[in-house]
PDB file of N, CA and C in Angstrom:
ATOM      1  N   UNK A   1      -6.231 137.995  46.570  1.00  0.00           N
ATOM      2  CA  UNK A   1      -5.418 137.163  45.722  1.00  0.00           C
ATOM      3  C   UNK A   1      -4.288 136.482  46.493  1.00  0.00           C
ATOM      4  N   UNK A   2      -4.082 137.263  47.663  1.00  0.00           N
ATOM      5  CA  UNK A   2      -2.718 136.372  48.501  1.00  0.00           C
ATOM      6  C   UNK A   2      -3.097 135.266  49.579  1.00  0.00           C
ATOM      7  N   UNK A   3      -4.944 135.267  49.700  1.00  0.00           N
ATOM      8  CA  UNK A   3      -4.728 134.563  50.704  1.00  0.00           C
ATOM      9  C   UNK A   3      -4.848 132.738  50.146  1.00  0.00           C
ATOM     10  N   UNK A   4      -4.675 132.451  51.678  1.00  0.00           N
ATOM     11  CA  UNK A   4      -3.675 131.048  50.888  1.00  0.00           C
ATOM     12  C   UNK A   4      -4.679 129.923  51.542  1.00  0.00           C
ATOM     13  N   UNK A   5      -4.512 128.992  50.312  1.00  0.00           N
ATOM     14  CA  UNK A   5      -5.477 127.408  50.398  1.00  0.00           C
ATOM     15  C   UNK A   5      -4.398 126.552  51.177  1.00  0.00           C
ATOM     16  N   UNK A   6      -4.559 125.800  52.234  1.00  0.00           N
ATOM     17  CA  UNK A   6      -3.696 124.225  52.426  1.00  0.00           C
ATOM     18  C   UNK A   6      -3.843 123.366  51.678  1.00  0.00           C
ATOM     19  N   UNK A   7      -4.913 123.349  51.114  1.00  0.00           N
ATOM     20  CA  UNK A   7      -5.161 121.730  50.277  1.00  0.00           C
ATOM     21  C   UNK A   7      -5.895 122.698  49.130  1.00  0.00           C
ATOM     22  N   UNK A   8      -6.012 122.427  47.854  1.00  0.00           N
ATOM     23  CA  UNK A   8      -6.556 122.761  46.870  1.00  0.00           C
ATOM     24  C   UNK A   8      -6.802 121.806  45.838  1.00  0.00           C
ATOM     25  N   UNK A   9      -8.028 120.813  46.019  1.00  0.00           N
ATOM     26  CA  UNK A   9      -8.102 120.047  45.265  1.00  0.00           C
ATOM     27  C   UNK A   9      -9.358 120.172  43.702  1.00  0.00           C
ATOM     28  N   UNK A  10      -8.877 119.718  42.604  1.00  0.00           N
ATOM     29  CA  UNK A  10      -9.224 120.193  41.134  1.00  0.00           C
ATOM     30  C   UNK A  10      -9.747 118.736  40.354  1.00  0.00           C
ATOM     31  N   UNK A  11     -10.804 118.403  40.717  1.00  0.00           N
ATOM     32  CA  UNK A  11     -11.443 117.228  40.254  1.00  0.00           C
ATOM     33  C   UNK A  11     -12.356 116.641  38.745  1.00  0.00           C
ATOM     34  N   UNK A  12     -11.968 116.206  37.389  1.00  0.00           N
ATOM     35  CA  UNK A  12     -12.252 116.383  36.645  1.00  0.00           C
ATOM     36  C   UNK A  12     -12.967 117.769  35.846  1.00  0.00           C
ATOM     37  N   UNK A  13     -11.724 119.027  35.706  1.00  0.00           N
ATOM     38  CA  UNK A  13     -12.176 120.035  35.288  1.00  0.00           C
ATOM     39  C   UNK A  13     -12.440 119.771  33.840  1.00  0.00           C
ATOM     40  N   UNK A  14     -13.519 120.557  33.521  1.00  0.00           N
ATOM     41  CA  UNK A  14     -13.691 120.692  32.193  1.00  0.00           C
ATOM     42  C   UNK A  14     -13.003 122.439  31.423  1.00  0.00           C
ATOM     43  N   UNK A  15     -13.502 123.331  32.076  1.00  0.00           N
ATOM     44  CA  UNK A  15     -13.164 124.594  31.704  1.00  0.00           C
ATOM     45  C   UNK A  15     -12.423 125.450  32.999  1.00  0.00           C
ATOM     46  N   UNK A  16     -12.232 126.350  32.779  1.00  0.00           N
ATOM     47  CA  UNK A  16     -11.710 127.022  33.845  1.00  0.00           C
ATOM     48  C   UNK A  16     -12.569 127.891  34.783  1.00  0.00           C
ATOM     49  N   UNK A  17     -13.340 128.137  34.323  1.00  0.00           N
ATOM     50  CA  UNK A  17     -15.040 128.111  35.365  1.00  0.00           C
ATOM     51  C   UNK A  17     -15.042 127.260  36.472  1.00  0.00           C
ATOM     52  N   UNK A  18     -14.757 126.300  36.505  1.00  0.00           N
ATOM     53  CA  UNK A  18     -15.204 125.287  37.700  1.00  0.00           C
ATOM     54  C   UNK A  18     -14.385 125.298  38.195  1.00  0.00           C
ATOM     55  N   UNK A  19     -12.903 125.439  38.189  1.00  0.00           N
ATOM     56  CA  UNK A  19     -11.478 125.865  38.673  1.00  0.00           C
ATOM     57  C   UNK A  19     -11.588 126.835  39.712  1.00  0.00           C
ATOM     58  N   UNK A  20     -12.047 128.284  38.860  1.00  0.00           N
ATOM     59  CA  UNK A  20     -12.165 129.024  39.586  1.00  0.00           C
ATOM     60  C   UNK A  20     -13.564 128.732  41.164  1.00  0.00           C
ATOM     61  N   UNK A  21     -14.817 128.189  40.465  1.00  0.00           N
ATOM     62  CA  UNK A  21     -15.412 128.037  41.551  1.00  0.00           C
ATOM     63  C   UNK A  21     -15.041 126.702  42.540  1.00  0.00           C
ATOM     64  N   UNK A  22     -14.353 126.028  42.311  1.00  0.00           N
ATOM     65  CA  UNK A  22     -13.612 125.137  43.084  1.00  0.00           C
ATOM     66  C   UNK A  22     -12.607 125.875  43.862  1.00  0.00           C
ATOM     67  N   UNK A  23     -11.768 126.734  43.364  1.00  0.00           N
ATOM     68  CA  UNK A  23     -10.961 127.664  44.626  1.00  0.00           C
ATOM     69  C   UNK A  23     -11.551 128.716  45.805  1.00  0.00           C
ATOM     70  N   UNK A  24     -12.831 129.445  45.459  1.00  0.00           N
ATOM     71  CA  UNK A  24     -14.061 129.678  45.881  1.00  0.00           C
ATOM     72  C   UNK A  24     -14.809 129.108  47.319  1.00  0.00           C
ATOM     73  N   UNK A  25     -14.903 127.963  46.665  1.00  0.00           N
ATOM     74  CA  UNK A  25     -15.574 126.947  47.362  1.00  0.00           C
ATOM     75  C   UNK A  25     -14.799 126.170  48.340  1.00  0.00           C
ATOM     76  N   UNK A  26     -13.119 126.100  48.120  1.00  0.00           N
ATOM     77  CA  UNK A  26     -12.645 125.748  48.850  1.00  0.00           C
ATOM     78  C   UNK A  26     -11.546 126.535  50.193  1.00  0.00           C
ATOM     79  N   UNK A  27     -11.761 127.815  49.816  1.00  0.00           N
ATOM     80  CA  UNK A  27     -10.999 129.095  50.261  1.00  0.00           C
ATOM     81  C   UNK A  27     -11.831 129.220  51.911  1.00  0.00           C
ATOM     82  N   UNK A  28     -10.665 129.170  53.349  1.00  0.00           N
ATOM     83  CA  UNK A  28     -11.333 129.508  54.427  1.00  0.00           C
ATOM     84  C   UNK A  28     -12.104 130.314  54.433  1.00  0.00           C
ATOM     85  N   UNK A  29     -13.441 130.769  55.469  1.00  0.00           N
ATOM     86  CA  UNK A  29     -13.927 131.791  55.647  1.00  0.00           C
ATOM     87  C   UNK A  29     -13.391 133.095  55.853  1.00  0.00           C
ATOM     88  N   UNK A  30     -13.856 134.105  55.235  1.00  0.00           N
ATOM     89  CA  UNK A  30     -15.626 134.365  55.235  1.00  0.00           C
ATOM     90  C   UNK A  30     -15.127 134.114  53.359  1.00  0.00           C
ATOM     91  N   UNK A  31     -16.719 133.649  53.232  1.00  0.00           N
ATOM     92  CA  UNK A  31     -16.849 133.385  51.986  1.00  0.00           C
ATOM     93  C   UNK A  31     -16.896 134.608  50.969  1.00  0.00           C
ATOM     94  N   UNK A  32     -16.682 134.591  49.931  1.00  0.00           N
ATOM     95  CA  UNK A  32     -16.727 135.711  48.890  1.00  0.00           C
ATOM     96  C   UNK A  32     -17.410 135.211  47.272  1.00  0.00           C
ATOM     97  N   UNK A  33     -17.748 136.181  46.884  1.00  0.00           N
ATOM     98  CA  UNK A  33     -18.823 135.899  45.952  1.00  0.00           C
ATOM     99  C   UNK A  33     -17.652 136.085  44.574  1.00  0.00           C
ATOM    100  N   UNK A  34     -17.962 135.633  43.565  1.00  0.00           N
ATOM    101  CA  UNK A  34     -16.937 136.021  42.281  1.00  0.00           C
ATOM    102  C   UNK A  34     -17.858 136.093  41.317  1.00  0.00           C
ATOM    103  N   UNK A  35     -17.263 136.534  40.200  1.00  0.00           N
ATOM    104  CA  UNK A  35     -17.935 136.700  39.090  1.00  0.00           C
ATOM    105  C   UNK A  35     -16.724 136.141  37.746  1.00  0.00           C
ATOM    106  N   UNK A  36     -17.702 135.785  36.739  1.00  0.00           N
ATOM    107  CA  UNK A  36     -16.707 135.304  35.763  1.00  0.00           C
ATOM    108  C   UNK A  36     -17.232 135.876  34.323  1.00  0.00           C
ATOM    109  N   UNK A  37     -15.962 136.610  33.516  1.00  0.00           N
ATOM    110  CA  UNK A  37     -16.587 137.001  32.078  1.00  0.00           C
ATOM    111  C   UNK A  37     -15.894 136.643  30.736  1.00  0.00           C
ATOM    112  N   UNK A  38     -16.206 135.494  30.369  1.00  0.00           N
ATOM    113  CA  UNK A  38     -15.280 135.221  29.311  1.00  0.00           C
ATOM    114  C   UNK A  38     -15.391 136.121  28.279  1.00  0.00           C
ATOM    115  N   UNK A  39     -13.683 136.084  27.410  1.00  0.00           N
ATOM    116  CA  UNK A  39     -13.336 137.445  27.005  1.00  0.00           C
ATOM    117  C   UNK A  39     -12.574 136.406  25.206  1.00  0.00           C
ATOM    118  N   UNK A  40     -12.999 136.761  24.499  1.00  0.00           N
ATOM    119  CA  UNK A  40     -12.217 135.848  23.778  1.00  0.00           C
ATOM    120  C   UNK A  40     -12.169 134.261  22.849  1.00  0.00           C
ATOM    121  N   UNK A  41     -13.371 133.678  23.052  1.00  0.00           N
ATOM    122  CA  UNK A  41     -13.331 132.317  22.342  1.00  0.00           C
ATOM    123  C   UNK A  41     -13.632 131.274  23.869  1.00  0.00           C
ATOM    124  N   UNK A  42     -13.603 130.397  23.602  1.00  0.00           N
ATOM    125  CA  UNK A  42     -14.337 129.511  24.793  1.00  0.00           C
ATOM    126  C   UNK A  42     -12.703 129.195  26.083  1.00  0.00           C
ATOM    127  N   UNK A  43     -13.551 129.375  27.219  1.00  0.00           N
ATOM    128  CA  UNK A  43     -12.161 128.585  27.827  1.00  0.00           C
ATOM    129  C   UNK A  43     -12.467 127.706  28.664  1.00  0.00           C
ATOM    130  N   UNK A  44     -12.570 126.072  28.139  1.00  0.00           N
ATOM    131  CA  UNK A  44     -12.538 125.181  27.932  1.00  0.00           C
ATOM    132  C   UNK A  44     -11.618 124.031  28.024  1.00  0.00           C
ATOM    133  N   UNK A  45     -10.981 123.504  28.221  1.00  0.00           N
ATOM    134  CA  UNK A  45      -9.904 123.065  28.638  1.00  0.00           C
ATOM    135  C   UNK A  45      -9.996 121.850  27.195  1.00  0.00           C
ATOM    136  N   UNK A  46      -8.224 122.159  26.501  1.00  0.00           N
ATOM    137  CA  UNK A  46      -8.596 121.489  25.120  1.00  0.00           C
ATOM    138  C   UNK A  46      -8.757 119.590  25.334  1.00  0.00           C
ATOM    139  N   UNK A  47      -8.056 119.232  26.333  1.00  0.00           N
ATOM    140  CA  UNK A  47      -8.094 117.700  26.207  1.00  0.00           C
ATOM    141  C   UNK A  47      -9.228 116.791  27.192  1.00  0.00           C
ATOM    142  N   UNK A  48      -8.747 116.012  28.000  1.00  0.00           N
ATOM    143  CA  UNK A  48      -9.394 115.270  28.847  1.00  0.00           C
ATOM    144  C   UNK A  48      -9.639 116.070  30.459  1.00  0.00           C
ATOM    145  N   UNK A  49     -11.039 115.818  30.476  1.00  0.00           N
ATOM    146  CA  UNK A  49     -11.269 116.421  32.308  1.00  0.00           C
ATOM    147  C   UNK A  49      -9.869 116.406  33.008  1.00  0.00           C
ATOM    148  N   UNK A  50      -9.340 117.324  33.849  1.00  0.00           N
ATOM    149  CA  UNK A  50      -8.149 117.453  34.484  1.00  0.00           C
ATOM    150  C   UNK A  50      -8.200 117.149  36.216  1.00  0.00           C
ATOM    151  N   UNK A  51      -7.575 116.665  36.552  1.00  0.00           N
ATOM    152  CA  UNK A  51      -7.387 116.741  38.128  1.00  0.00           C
ATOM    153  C   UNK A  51      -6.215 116.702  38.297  1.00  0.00           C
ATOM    154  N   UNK A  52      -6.216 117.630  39.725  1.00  0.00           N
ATOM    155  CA  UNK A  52      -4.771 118.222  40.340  1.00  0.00           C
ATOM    156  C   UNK A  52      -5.023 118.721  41.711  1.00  0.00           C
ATOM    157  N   UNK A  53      -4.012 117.989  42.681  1.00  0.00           N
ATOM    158  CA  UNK A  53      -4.466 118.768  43.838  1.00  0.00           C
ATOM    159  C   UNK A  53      -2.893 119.883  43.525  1.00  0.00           C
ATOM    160  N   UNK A  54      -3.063 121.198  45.072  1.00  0.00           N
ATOM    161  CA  UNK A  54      -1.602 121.772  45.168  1.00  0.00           C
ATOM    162  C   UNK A  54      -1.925 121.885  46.501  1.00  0.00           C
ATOM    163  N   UNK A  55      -0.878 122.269  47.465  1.00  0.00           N
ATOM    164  CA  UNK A  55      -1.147 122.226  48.688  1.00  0.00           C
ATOM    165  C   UNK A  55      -0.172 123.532  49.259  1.00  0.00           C
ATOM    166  N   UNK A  56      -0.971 124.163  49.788  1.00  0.00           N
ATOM    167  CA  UNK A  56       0.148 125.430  50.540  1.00  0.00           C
ATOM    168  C   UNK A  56       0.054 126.618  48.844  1.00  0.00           C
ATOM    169  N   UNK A  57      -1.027 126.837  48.394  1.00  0.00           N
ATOM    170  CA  UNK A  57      -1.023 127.559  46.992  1.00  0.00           C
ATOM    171  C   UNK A  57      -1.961 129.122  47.303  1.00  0.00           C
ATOM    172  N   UNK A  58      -1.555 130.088  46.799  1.00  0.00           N
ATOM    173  CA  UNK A  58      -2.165 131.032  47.045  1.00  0.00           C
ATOM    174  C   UNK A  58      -3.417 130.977  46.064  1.00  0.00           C
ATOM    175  N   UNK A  59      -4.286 131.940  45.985  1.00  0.00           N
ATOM    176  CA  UNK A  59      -5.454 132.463  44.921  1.00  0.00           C
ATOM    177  C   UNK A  59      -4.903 132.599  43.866  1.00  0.00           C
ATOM    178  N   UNK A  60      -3.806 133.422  43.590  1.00  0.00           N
ATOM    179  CA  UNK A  60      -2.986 134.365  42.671  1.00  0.00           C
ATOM    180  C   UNK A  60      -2.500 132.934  41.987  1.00  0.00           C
ATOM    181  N   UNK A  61      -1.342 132.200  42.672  1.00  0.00           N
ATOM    182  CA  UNK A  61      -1.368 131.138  42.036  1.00  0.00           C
ATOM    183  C   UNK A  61      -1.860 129.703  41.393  1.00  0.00           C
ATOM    184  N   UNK A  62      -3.123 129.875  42.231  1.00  0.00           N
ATOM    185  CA  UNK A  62      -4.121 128.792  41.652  1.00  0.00           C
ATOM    186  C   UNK A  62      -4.616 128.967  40.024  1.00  0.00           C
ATOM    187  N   UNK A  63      -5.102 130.611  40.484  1.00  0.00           N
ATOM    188  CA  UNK A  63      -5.791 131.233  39.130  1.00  0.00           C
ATOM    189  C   UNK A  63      -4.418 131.009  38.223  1.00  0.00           C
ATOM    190  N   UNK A  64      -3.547 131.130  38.229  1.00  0.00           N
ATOM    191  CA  UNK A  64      -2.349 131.432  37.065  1.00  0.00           C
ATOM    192  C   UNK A  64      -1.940 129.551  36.584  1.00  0.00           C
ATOM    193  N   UNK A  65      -2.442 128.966  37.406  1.00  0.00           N
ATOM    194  CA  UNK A  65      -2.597 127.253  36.920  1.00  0.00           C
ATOM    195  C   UNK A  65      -3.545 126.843  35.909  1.00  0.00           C
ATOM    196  N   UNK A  66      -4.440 127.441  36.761  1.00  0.00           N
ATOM    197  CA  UNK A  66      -6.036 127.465  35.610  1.00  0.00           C
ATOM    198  C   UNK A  66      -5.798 127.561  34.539  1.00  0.00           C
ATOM    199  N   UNK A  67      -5.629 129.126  34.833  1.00  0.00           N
ATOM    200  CA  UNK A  67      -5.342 129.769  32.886  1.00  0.00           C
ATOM    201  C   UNK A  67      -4.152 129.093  32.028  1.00  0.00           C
ATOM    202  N   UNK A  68      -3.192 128.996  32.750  1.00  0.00           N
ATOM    203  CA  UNK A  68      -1.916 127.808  31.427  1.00  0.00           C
ATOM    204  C   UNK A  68      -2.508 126.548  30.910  1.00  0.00           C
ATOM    205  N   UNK A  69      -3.476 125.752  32.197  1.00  0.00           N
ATOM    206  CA  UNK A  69      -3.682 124.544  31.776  1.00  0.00           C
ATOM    207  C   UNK A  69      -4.382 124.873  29.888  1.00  0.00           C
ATOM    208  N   UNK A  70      -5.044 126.091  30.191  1.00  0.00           N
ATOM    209  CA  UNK A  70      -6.284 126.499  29.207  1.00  0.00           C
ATOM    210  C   UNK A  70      -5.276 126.710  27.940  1.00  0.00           C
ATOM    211  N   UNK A  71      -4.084 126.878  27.465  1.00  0.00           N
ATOM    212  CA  UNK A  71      -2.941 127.116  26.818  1.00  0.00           C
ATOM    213  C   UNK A  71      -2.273 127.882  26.857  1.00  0.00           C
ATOM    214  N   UNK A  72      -1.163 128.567  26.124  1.00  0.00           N
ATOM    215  CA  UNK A  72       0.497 129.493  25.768  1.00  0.00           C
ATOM    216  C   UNK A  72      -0.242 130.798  26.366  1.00  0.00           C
ATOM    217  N   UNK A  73      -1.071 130.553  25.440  1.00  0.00           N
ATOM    218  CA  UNK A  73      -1.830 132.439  25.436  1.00  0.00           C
ATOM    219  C   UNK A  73      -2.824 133.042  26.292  1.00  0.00           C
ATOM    220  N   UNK A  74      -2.943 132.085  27.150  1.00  0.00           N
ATOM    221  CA  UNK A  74      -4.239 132.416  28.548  1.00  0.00           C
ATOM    222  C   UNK A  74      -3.937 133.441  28.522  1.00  0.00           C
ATOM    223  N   UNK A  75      -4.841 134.172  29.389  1.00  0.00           N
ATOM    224  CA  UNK A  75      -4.824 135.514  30.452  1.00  0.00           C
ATOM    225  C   UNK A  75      -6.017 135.361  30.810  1.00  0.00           C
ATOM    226  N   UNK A  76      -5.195 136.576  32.484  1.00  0.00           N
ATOM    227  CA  UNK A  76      -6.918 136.768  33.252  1.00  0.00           C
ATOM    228  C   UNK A  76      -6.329 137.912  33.653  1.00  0.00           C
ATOM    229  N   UNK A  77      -7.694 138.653  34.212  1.00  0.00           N
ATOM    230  CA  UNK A  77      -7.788 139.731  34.847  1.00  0.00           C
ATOM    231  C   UNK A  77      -8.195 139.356  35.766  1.00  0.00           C
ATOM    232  N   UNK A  78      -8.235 140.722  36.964  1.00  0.00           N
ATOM    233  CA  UNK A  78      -8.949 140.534  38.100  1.00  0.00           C
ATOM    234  C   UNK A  78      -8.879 141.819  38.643  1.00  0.00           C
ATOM    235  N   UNK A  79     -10.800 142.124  38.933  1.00  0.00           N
ATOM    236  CA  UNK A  79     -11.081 143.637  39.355  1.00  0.00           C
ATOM    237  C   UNK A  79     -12.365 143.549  40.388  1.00  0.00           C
ATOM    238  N   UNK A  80     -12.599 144.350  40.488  1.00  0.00           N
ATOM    239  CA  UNK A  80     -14.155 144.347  41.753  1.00  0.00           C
ATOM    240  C   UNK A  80     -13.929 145.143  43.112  1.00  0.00           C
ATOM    241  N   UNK A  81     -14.899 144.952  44.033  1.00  0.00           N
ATOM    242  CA  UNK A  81     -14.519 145.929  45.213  1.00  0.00           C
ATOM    243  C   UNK A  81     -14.273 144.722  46.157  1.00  0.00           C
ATOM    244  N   UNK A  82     -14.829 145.284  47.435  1.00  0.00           N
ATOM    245  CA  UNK A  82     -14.348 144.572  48.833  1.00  0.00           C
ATOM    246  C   UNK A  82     -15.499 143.001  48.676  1.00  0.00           C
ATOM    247  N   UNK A  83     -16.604 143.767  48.303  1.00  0.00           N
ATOM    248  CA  UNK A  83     -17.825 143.008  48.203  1.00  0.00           C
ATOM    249  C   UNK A  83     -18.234 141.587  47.104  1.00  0.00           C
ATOM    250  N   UNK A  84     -17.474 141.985  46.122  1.00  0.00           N
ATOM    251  CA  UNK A  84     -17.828 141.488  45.010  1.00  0.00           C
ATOM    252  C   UNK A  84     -16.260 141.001  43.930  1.00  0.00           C
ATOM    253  N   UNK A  85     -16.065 139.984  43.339  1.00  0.00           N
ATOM    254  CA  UNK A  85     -15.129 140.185  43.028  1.00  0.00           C
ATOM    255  C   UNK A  85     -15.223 139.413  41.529  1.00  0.00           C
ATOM    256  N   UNK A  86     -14.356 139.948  40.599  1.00  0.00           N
ATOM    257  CA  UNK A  86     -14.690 139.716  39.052  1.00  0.00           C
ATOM    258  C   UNK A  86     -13.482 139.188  38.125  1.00  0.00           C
ATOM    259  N   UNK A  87     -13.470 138.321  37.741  1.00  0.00           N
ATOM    260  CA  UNK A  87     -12.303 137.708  36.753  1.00  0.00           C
ATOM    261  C   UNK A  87     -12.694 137.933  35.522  1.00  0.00           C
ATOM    262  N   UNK A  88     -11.981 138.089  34.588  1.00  0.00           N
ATOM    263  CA  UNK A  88     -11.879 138.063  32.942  1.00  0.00           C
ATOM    264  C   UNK A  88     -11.022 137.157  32.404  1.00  0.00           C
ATOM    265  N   UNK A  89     -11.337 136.112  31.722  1.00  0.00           N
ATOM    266  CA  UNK A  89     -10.097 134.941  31.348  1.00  0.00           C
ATOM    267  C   UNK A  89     -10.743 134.944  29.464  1.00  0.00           C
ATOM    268  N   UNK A  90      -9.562 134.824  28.773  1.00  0.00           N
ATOM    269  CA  UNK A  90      -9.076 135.043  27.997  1.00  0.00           C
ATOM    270  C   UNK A  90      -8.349 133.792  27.071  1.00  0.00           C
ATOM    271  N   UNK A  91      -8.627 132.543  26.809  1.00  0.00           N
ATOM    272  CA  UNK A  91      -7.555 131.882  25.777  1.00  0.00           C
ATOM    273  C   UNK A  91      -6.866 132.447  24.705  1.00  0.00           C
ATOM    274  N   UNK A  92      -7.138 133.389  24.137  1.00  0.00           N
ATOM    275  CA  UNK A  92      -6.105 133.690  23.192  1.00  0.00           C
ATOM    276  C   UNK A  92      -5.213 135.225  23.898  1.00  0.00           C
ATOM    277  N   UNK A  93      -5.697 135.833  24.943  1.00  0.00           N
ATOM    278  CA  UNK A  93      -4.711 136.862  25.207  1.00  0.00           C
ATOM    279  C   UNK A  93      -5.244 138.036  25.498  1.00  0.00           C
ATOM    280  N   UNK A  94      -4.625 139.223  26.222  1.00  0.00           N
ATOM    281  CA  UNK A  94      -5.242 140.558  26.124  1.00  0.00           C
ATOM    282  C   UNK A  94      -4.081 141.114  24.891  1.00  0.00           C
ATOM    283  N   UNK A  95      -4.960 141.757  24.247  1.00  0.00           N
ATOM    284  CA  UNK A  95      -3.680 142.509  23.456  1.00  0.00           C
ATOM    285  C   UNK A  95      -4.204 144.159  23.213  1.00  0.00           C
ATOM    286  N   UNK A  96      -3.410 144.956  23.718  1.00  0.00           N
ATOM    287  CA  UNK A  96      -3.689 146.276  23.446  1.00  0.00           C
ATOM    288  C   UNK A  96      -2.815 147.101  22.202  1.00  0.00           C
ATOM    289  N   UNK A  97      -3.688 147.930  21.748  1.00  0.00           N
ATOM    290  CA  UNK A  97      -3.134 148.796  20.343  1.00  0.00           C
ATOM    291  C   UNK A  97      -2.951 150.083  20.822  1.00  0.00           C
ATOM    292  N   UNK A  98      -1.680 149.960  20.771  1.00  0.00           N
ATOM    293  CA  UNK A  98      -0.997 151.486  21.540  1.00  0.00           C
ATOM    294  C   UNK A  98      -0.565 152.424  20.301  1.00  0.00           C
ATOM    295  N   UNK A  99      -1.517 151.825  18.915  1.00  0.00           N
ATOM    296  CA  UNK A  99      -1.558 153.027  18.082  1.00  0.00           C
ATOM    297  C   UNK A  99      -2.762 154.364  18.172  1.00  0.00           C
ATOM    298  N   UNK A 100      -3.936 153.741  18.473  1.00  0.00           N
ATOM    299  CA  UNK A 100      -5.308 154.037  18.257  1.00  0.00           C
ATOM    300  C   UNK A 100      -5.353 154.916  19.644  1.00  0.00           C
TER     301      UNK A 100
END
């Protein structure tokens, strides 16, 4: 999550899927594999295809662009091993019940 893009460019996104495999795809070697599990209702990006470059941006902060563009209440996760690595994104939120 810390290592860092120089150029990070975001070319008519539609959802946050292609975001993520656009940071992926654009991240120095060695390459790494991801996985994506939507959690929540579609995440989709509500208006017009988006483009954005950032330059000098970490993983951590790319992903945390993604998910706001998506709205208020984004969230993501992020879990996996050395090998494999797994996001959970969320438009309406994680919310836990610390009654049950």
């Amino acid at each position: 999550m810390n290592r860092k893009l120089k150029r990070l460019e975001l070319k008519g996104l539609t959802d946050v899927q292609q975001g993520l495999l656009a940071i992926v795809d654009q991240l120095p070697p060695p390459s790494e594999q991801v996985a994506i599990a939507q959690i929540g209702g579609a995440y989709s990006y509500p208006e017009e295809p988006w483009t954005m470059n950032y330059e000098n941006i970490t993983v951590r902060q790319a992903v945390n662009r993604l998910v706001v563009h998506m709205g208020e209440r984004g969230s993501w996760a992020f879990t996996g091993s050395k090998d494999f690595r797994a996001f959970a994104i969320s438009i309406q939120g994680f919310f836990f019940d610390s009654y049950n």
